[in-house]
Protein backbone atom coordinates (compact mmCIF):
# COMPACT_ATOMS: atom_id res chain seq x y z
CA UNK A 1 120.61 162.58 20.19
CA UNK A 2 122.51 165.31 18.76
CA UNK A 3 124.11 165.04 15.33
CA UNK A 4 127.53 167.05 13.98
CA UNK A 5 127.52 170.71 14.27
CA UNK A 6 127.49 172.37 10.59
CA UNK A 7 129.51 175.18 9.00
CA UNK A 8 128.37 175.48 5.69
CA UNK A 9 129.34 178.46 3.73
CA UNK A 10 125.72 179.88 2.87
CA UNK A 11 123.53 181.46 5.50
CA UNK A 12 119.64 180.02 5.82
CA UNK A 13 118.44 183.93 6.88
CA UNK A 14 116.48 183.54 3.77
CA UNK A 15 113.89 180.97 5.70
CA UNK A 16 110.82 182.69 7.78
CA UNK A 17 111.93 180.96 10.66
CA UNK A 18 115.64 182.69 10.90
CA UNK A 19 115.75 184.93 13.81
CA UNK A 20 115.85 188.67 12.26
CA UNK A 21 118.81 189.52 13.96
CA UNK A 22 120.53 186.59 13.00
CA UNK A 23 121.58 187.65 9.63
CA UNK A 24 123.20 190.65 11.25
CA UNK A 25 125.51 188.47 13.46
CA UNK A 26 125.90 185.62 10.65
CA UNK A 27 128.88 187.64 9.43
CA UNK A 28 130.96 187.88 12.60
CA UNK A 29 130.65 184.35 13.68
CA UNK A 30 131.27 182.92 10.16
CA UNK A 31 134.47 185.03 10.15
CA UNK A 32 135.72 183.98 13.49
CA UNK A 33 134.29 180.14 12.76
CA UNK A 34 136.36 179.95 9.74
CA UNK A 35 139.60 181.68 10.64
CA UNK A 36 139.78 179.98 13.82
CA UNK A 37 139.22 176.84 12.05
CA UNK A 38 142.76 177.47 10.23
CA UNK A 39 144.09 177.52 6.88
CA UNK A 40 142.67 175.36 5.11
CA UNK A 41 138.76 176.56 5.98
CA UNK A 42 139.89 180.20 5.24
CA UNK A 43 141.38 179.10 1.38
CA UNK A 44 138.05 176.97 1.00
CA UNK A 45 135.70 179.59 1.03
CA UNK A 46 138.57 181.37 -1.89
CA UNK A 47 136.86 185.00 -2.81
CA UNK A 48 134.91 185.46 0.58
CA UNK A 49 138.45 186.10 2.45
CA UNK A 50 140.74 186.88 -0.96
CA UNK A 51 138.72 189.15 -3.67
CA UNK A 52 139.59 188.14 -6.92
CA UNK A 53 140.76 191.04 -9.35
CA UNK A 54 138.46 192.08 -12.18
CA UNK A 55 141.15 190.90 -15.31
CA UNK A 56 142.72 188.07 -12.93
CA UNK A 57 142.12 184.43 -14.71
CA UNK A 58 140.91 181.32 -12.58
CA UNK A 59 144.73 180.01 -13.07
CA UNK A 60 146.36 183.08 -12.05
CA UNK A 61 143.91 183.58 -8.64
CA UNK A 62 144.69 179.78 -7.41
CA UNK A 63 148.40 180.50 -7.94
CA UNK A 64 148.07 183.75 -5.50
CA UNK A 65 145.71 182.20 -3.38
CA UNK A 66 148.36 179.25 -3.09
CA UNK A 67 151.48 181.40 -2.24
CA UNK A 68 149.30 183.46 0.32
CA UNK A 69 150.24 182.63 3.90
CA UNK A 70 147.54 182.74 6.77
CA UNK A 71 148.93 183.59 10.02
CA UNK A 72 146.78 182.20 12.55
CA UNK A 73 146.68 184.40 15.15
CA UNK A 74 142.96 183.85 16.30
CA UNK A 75 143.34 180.41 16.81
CA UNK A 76 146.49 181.05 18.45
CA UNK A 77 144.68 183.61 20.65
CA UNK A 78 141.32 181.53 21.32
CA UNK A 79 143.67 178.68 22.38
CA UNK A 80 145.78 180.64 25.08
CA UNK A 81 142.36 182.51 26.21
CA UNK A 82 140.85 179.15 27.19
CA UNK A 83 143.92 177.98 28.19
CA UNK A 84 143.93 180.96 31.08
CA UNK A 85 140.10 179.87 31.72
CA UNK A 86 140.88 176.23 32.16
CA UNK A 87 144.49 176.52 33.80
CA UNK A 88 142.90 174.74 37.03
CA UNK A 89 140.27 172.46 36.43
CA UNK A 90 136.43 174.04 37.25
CA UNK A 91 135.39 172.20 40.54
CA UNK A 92 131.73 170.51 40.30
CA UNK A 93 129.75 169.70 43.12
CA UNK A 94 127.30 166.82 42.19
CA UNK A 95 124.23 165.21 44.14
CA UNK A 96 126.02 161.59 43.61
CA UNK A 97 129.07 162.68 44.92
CA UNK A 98 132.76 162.83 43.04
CA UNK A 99 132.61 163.93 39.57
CA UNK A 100 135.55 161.85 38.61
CA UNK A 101 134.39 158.87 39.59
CA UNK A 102 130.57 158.77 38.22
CA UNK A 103 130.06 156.76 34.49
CA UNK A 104 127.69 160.02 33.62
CA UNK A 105 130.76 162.74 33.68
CA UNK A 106 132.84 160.47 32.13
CA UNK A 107 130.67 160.49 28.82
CA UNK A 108 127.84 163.63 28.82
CA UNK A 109 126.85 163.42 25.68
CA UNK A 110 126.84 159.96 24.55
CA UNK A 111 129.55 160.51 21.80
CA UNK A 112 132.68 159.68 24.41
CA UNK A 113 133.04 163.82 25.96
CA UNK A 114 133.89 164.12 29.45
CA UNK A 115 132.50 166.96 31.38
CA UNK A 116 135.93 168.83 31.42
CA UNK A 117 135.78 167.85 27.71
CA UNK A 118 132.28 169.75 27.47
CA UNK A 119 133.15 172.56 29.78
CA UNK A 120 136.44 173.17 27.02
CA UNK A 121 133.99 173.33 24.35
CA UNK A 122 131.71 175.89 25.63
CA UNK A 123 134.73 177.61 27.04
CA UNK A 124 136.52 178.11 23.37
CA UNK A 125 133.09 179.09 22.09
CA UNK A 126 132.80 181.84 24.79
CA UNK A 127 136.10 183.18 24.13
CA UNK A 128 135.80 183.00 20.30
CA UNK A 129 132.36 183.96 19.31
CA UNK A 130 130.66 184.40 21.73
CA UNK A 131 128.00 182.20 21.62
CA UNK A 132 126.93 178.74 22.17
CA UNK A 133 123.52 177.11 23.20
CA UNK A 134 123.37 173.33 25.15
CA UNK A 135 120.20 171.43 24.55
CA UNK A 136 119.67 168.72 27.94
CA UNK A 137 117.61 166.14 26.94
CA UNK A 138 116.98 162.41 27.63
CA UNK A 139 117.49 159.18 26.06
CA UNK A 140 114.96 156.66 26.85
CA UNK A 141 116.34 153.92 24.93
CA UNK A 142 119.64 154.21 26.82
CA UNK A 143 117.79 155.86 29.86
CA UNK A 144 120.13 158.63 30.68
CA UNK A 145 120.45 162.51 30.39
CA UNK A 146 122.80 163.84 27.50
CA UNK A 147 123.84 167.17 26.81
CA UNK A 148 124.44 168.44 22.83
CA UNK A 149 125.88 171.35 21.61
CA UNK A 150 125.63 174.27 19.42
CA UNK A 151 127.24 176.98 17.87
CA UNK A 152 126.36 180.53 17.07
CA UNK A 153 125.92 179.32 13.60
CA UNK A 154 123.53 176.62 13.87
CA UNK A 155 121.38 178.74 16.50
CA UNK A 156 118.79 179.85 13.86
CA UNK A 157 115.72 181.17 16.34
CA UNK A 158 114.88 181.74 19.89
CA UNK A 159 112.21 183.98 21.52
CA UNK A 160 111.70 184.60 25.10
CA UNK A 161 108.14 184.75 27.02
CA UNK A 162 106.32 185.00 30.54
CA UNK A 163 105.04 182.27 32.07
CA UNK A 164 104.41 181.78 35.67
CA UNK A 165 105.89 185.44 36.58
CA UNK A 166 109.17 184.80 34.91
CA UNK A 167 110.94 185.47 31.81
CA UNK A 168 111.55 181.60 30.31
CA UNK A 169 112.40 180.96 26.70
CA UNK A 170 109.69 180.26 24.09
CA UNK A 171 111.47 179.58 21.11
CA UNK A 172 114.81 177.57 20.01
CA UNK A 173 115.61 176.28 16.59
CA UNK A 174 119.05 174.88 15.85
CA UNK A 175 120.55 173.35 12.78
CA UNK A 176 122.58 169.82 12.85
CA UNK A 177 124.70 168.09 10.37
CA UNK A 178 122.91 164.83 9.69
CA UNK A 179 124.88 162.04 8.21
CA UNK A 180 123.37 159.69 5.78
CA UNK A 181 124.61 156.46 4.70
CA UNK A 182 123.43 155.28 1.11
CA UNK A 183 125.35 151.98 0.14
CA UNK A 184 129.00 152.97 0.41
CA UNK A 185 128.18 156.41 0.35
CA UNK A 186 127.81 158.97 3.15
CA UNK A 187 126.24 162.34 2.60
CA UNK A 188 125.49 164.97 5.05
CA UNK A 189 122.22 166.98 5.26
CA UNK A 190 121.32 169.93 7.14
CA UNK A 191 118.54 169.28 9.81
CA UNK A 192 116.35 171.50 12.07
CA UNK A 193 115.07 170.83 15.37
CA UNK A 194 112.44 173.40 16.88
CA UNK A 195 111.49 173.58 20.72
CA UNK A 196 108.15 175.87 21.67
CA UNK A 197 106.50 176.56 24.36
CA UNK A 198 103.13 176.30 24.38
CA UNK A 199 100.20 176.43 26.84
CA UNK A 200 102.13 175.43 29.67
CA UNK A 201 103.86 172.95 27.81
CA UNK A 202 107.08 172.04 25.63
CA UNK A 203 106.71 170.65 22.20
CA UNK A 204 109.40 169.79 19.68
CA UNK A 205 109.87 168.48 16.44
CA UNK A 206 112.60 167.70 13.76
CA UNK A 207 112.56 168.00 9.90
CA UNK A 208 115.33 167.54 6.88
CA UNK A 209 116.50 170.80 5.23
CA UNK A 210 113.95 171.42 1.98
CA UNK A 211 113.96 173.26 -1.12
CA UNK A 212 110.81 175.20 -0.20
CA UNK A 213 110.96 177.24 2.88
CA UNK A 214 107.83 175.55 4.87
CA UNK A 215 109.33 172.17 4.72
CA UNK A 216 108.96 171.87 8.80
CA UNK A 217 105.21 172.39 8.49
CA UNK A 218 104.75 168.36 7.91
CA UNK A 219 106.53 167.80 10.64
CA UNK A 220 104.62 166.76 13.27
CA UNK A 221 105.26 168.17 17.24
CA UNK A 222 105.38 166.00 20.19
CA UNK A 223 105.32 166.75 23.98
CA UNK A 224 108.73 166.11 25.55
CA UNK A 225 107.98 164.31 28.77
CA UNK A 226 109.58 163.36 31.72
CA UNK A 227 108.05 160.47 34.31
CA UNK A 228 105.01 160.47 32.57
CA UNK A 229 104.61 164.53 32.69
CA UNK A 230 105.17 167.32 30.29
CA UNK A 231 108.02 169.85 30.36
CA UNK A 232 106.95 173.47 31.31
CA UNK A 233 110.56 174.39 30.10
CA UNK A 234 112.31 174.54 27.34
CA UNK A 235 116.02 172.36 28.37
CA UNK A 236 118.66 174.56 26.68
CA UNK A 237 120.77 177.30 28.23
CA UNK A 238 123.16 179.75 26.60
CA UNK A 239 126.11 180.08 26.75
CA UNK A 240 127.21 184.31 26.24
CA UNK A 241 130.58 186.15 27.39
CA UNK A 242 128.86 189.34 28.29
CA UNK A 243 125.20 188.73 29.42
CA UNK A 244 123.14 185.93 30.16
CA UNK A 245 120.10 185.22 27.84
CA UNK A 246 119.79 184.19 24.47
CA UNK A 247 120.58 187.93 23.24
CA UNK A 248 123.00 188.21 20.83
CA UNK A 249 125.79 189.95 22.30
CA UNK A 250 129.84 190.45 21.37
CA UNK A 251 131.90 187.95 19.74
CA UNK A 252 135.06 188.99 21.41
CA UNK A 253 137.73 187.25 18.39
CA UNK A 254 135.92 189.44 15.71
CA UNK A 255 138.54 192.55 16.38
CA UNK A 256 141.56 190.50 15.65
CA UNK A 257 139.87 188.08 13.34
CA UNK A 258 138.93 190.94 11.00
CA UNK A 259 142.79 191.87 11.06
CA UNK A 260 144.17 188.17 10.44
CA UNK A 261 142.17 188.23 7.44
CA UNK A 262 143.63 191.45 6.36
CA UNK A 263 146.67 190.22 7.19
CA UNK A 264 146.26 187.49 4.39
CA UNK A 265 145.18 189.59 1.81
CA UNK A 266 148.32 191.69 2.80
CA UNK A 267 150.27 187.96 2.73
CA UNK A 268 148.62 187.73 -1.03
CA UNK A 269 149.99 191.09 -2.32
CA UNK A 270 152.83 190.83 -0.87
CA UNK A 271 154.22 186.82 -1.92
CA UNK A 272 152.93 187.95 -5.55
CA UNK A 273 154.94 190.85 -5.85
CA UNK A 274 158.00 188.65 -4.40
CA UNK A 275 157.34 186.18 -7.23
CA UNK A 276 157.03 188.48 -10.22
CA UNK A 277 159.22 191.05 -8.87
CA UNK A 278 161.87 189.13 -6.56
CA UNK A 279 163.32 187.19 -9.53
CA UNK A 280 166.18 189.53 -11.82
CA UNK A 281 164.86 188.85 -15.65
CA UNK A 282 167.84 188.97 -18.24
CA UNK A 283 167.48 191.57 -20.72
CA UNK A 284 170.01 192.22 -24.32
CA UNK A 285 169.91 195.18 -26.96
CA UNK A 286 171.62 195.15 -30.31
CA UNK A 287 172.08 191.38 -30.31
CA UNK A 288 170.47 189.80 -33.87
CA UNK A 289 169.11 186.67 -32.56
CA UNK A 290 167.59 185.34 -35.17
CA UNK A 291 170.49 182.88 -36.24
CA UNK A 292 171.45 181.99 -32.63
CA UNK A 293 170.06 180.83 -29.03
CA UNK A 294 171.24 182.72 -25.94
CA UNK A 295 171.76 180.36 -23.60
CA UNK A 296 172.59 181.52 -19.49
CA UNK A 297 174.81 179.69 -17.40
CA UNK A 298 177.62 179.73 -15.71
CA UNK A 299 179.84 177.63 -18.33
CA UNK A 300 178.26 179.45 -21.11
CA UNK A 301 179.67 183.04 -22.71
CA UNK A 302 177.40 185.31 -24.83
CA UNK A 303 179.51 187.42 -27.33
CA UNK A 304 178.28 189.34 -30.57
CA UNK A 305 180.52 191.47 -32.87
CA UNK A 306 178.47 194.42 -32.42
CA UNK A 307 179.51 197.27 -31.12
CA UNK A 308 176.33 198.89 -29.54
CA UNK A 309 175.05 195.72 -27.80
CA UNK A 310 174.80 195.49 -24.45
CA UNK A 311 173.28 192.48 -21.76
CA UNK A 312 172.05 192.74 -17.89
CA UNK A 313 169.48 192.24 -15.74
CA UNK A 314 166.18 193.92 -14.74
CA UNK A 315 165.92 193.82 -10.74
CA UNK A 316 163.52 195.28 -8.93
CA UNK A 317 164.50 198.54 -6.87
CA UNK A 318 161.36 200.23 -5.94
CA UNK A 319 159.54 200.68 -2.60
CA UNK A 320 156.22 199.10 -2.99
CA UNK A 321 157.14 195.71 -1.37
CA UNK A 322 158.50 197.76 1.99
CA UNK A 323 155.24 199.40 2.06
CA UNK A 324 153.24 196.11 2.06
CA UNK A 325 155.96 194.85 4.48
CA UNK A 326 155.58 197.63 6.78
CA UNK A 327 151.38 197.09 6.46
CA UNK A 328 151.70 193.52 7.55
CA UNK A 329 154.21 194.34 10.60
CA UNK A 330 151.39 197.14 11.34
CA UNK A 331 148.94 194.59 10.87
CA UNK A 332 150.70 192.16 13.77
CA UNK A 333 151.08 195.16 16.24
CA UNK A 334 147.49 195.53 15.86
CA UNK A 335 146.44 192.03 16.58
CA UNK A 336 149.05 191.80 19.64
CA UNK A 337 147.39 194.87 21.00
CA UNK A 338 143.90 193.25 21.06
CA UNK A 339 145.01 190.00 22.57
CA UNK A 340 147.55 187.74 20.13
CA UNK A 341 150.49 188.13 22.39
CA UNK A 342 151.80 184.65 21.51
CA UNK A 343 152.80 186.37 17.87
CA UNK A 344 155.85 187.56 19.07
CA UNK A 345 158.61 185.54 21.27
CA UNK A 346 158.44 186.19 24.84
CA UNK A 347 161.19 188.51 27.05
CA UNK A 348 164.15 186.61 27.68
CA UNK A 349 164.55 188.51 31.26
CA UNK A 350 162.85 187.38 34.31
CA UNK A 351 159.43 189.73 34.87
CA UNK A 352 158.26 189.73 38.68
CA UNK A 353 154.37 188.41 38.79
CA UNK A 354 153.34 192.24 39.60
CA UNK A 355 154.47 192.90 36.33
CA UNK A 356 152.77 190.46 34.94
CA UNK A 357 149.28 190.98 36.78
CA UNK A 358 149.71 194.43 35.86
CA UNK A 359 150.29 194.09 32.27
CA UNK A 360 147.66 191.34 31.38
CA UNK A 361 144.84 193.38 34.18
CA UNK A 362 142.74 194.28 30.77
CA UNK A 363 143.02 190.68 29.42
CA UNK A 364 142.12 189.67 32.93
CA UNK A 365 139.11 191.45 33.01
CA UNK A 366 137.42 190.49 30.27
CA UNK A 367 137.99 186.44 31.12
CA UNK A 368 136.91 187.21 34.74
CA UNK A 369 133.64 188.25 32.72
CA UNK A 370 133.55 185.20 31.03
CA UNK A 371 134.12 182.73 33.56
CA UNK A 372 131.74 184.52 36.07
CA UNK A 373 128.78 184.01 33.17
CA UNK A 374 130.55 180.60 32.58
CA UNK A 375 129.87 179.40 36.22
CA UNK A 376 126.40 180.43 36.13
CA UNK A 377 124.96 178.95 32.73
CA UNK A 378 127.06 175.50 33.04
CA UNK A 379 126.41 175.61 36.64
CA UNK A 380 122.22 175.71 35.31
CA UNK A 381 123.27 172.84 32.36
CA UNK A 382 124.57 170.53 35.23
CA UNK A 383 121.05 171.23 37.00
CA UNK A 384 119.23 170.00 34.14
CA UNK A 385 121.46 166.74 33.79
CA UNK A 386 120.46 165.63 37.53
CA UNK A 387 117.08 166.73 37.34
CA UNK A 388 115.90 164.34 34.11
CA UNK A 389 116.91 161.68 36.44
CA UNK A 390 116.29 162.83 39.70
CA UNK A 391 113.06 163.31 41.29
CA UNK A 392 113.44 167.44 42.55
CA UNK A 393 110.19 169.39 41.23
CA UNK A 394 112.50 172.35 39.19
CA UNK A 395 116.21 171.85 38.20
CA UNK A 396 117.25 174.61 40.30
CA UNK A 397 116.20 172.74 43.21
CA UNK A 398 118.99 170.02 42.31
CA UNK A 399 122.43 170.67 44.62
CA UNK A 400 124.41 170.61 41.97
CA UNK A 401 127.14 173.67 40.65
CA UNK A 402 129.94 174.11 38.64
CA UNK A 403 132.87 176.73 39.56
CA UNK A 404 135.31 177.85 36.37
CA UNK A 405 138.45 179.01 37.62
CA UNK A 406 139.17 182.68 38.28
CA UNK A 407 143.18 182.64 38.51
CA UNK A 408 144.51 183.57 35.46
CA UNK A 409 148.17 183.89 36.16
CA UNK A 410 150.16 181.41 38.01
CA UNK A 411 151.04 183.18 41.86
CA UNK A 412 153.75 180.78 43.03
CA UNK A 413 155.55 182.62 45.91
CA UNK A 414 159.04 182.54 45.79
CA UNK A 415 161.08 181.85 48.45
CA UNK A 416 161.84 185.25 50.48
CA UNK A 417 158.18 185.67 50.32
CA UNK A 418 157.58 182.09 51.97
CA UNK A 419 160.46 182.68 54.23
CA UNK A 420 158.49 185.73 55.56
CA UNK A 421 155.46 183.84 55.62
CA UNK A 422 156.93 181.35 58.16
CA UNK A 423 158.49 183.75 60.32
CA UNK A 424 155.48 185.72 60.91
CA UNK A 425 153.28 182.61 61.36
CA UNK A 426 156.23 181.49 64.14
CA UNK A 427 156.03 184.71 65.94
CA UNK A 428 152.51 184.18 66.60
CA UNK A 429 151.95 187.65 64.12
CA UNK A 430 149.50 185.63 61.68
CA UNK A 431 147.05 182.44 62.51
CA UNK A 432 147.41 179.04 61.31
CA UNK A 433 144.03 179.67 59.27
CA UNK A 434 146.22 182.89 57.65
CA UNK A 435 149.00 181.35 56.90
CA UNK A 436 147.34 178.59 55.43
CA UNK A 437 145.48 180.92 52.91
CA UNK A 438 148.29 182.45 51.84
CA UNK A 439 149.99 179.39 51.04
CA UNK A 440 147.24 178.13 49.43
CA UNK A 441 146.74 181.38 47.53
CA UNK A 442 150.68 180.95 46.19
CA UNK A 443 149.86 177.76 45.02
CA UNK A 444 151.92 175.42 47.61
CA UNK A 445 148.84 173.80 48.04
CA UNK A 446 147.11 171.91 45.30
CA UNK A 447 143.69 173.06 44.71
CA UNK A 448 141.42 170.67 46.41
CA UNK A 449 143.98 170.62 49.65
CA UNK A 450 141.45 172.60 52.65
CA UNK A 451 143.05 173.51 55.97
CA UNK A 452 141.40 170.00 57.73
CA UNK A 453 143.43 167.92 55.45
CA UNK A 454 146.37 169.54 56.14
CA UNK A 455 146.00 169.25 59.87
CA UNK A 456 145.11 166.02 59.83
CA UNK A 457 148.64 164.98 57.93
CA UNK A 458 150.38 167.14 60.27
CA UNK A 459 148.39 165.08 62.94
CA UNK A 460 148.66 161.52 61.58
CA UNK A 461 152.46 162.08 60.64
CA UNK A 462 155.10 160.39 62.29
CA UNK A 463 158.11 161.82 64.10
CA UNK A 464 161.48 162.42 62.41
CA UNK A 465 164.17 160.13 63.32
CA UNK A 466 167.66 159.53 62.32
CA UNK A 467 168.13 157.06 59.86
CA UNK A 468 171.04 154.07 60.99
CA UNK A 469 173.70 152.98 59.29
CA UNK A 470 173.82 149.53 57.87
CA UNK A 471 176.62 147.07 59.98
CA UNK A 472 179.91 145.90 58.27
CA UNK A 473 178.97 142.55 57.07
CA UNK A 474 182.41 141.19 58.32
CA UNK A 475 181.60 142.51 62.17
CA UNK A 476 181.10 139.76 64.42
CA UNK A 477 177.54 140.71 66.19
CA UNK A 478 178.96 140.45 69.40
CA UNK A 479 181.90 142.67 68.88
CA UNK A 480 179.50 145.62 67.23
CA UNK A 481 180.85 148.77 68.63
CA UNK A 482 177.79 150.78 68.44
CA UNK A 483 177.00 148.43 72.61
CA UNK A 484 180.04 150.02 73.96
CA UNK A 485 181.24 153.96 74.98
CA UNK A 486 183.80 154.09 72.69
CA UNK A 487 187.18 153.15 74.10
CA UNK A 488 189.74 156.05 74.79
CA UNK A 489 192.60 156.12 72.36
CA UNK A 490 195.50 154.43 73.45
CA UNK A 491 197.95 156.79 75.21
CA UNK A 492 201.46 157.59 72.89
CA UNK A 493 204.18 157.22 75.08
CA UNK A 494 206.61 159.90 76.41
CA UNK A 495 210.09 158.46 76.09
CA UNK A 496 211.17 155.01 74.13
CA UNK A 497 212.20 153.45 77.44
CA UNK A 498 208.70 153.79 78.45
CA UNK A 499 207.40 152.94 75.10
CA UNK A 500 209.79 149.83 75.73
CA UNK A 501 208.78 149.16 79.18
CA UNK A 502 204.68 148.99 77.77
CA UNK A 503 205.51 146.66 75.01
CA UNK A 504 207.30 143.73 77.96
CA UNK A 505 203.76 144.40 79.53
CA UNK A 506 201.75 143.51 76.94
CA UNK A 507 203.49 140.40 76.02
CA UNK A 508 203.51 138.75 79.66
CA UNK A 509 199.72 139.53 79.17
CA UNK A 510 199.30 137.73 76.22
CA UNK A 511 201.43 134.82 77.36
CA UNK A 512 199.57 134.67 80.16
């Protein structure tokens, strides 16, 4: 089962069995690791992100490390990237039917993570760094599939090879976070895990971090299995934004990660100079102070009875702040360029949504990338999951995908548009089946509505009626006006000895 991802600050390229272009990426993805982890991860690692100056003291660096302020625009960024990505939820099509409702999805990898909880994770790794590897294996002590994750960090090795006329991979090492318990204490240990292919056949082993760099050779390898056969693949996938394969490719936070941490070693100059610089310090010439204290305050008067002395206050008037100022505004321009748009406030006037489309097309592009690479390698992960249970020969023969969203930007159609919509579809100028799609399309639908469902309610609905009025309580039933016409209204008459002439009638009536 897997254990807690590490980030440790060091990088293990020293050990033979690094990958040789890892060192070359370590530096990106421990940037964009760190500064997307926030402030207090950027701080931690102290001279890494905030050089300290040659005749600076330890006391003096913590004190402008401590008034620097990190802006965390990466994070900020990463956040509304997946955010577009995940805006509807990816629709999975599974052998045991709804998603939802199967115990598996609900916990994949036997630490309490949904599947949409899963597909977030690789999602913010794909936007962020690029890079992110899921290892599908099975638990026969709680005889299931489980999936475990890792980052571009703790992806040390991998090789590729041929075997049976395709290109499979050969070679995976990853790094966990092992935590051990000793009495009351816990401690946390690096630990490797290796997968190789070899003869046919997958063999894996795991070993505890060592000070000498063949500590896995002791390890011993054992066949991973599956009904009582061995694996001719290795069970991982990667997880890229620009390719597929276990290539290293481009971790597309670095730009604006690089500039957030600029920015903060802008913040540091800049909060220094404020606090040495900001503050007027009193100054006095001519004054003999050796027989009295000057004391400042605003109930306190400082005379002397000499003629050439003179008080004030030294206040800063130069330009060097602005300049930093101006850097750091610079600085934010930059970042919003490459992607941090949420830096600023939003336009208080309405936009239309082609403005919109057209002025996020670039950021569109590069998460239609994404999620197109997204659909394919979580769409093979899901594969794997049914297959360790299933009985299908390969895991691509298990009917089993997963779709990530491609609609970035919310489309509602407003109501001229729908207006037009109905009018055309009443005038027998569009089909049901178009009109449909182009309601769907605007969103009026929600997203797992189909046209079948939709003529089925129409079907199944009753018809409209009127809705009654409730009876006055104090209305004898019988007397209910709503069983008669109603009665003509009772002619006025024309001249009082007519009116007179009625009123005789009506009493003999009644008397009678």
């Amino acid at each position: 089962m897997s254990l807690a991802n590490s980030i440790t600050g060091s990088t293990p390229a020293s050990f033979s069995f690094v990958h040789p272009d890892y060192g070359c990426a370590w530096e990106e993805w421990k940037t964009v690791e760190d500064v997307c982890a926030g402030t207090t991860w950027v701080k931690r690692e102290s001279t890494r992100y905030l050089p300290k100056l040659g005749e600076q003291s330890d006391d003096v660096y913590r004190a402008v490390r401590k008034r620097a302020v990190f802006c965390n625009a990466s994070r900020r960024t990463m956040v509304a990237l997946c955010g577009l990505v995940m805006r509807k939820p990816p629709v999975l099509t599974i052998p045991d039917g709804e998603a939802a409702t199967q115990p598996l999805m609900r916990d994949v990898t036997m630490t309490g993570m949904s599947v949409q909880q899963y597909i977030r994770t690789v999602s913010d790794a794909a936007v962020s760094t690029g890079r992110m590897v899921t290892v599908i294996d099975y638990s026969a002590e709680q005889m299931r599939p489980y999936v475990a994750t890792y980052k571009a960090l703790d992806v040390l090795n991998w090789s590729t090879g041929q075997h049976e006329g395709h290109r499979v991979l050969a070679l995976l090492i990853v790094r966990e976070c092992e935590e051990v318990l000793e009495g009351f204490v816990v401690k946390k240990q690096d630990r490797f895990r290796s997968y190789r292919l070899v003869n046919g056949q997958v063999l894996y082993k795991t070993w505890a971090a060592g000070d000498a760099d063949n500590s896995h050779a002791d390890a011993p390898e054992k066949p991973m299995m599956r009904r009582g056969k061995p694996l001719t693949r290795i069970p991982a996938v990667f997880h890229n934004a620009n390719h597929l394969g276990p290539e290293i490719g481009e971790a597309p936070l670095y730009d604006i990660a690089e500039i957030n941490v600029a920015h903060y070693r802008g913040s540091a100059d800049l909060e220094n100079g404020r606090h040495f610089a900001g503050l007027p310090t009193p100054w006095a010439t001519g004054v003999d102070d050796s027989n009295q204290t000057l004391t400042l305050g605003t109930t306190k008067m400082l005379t002397t009875e000499k003629p050439d002395a003179k008080f004030g206050f030294l206040e800063f008037t130069g330009t060097g702040l602005g300049e930093i100022t101006k850097g750091q505004e610079e600085k934010e321009r930059q970042m919003a360029v490459l992607g941090a748009r949420l830096l600023f406030d939003a336009k208080k006037d309405a936009e239309s949504f082609e403005t919109v489309r057209l002025r996020a097309a670039s950021e569109n592009a590069a998460l239609s990338n994404i999620a197109g690479h997204l659909t394919v390698t979580l769409t093979e992960v899901l594969q794997w999951f049914y297959w360790w249970q299933g009985t299908a020969a390969m895991p691509t023969d298990v009917l089993a995908t997963v779709v990530m969203n491609m609609d970035f930007i919310d489309t509602t159609i407003d109501g001229t548009t729908l207006a037009a919509y109905v009018s055309a579809f009443q005038q027998n100028a569009i089909s049901f089946e178009t009109f449909f799609n182009l309601l769907k399309k605007g969103e009026v639908y929600p997203d797992d509505w189909d046209m079948d469902r939709e003529a089925a309610a129409i079907t199944q609905r009753p018809p409209a009626t009127m809705p009654t009025l409730p009876l006055d309580p104090n209305l004898d039933p019988e007397d209910d006006p709503g069983d008669d016409p109603p009665a003509d209204p009772p002619a006025k008459p024309a001249t009082k000895k007519a009116a007179t002439k009625m009123a005789a009638k009506k009493a003999a009536k009644k008397a009678a």
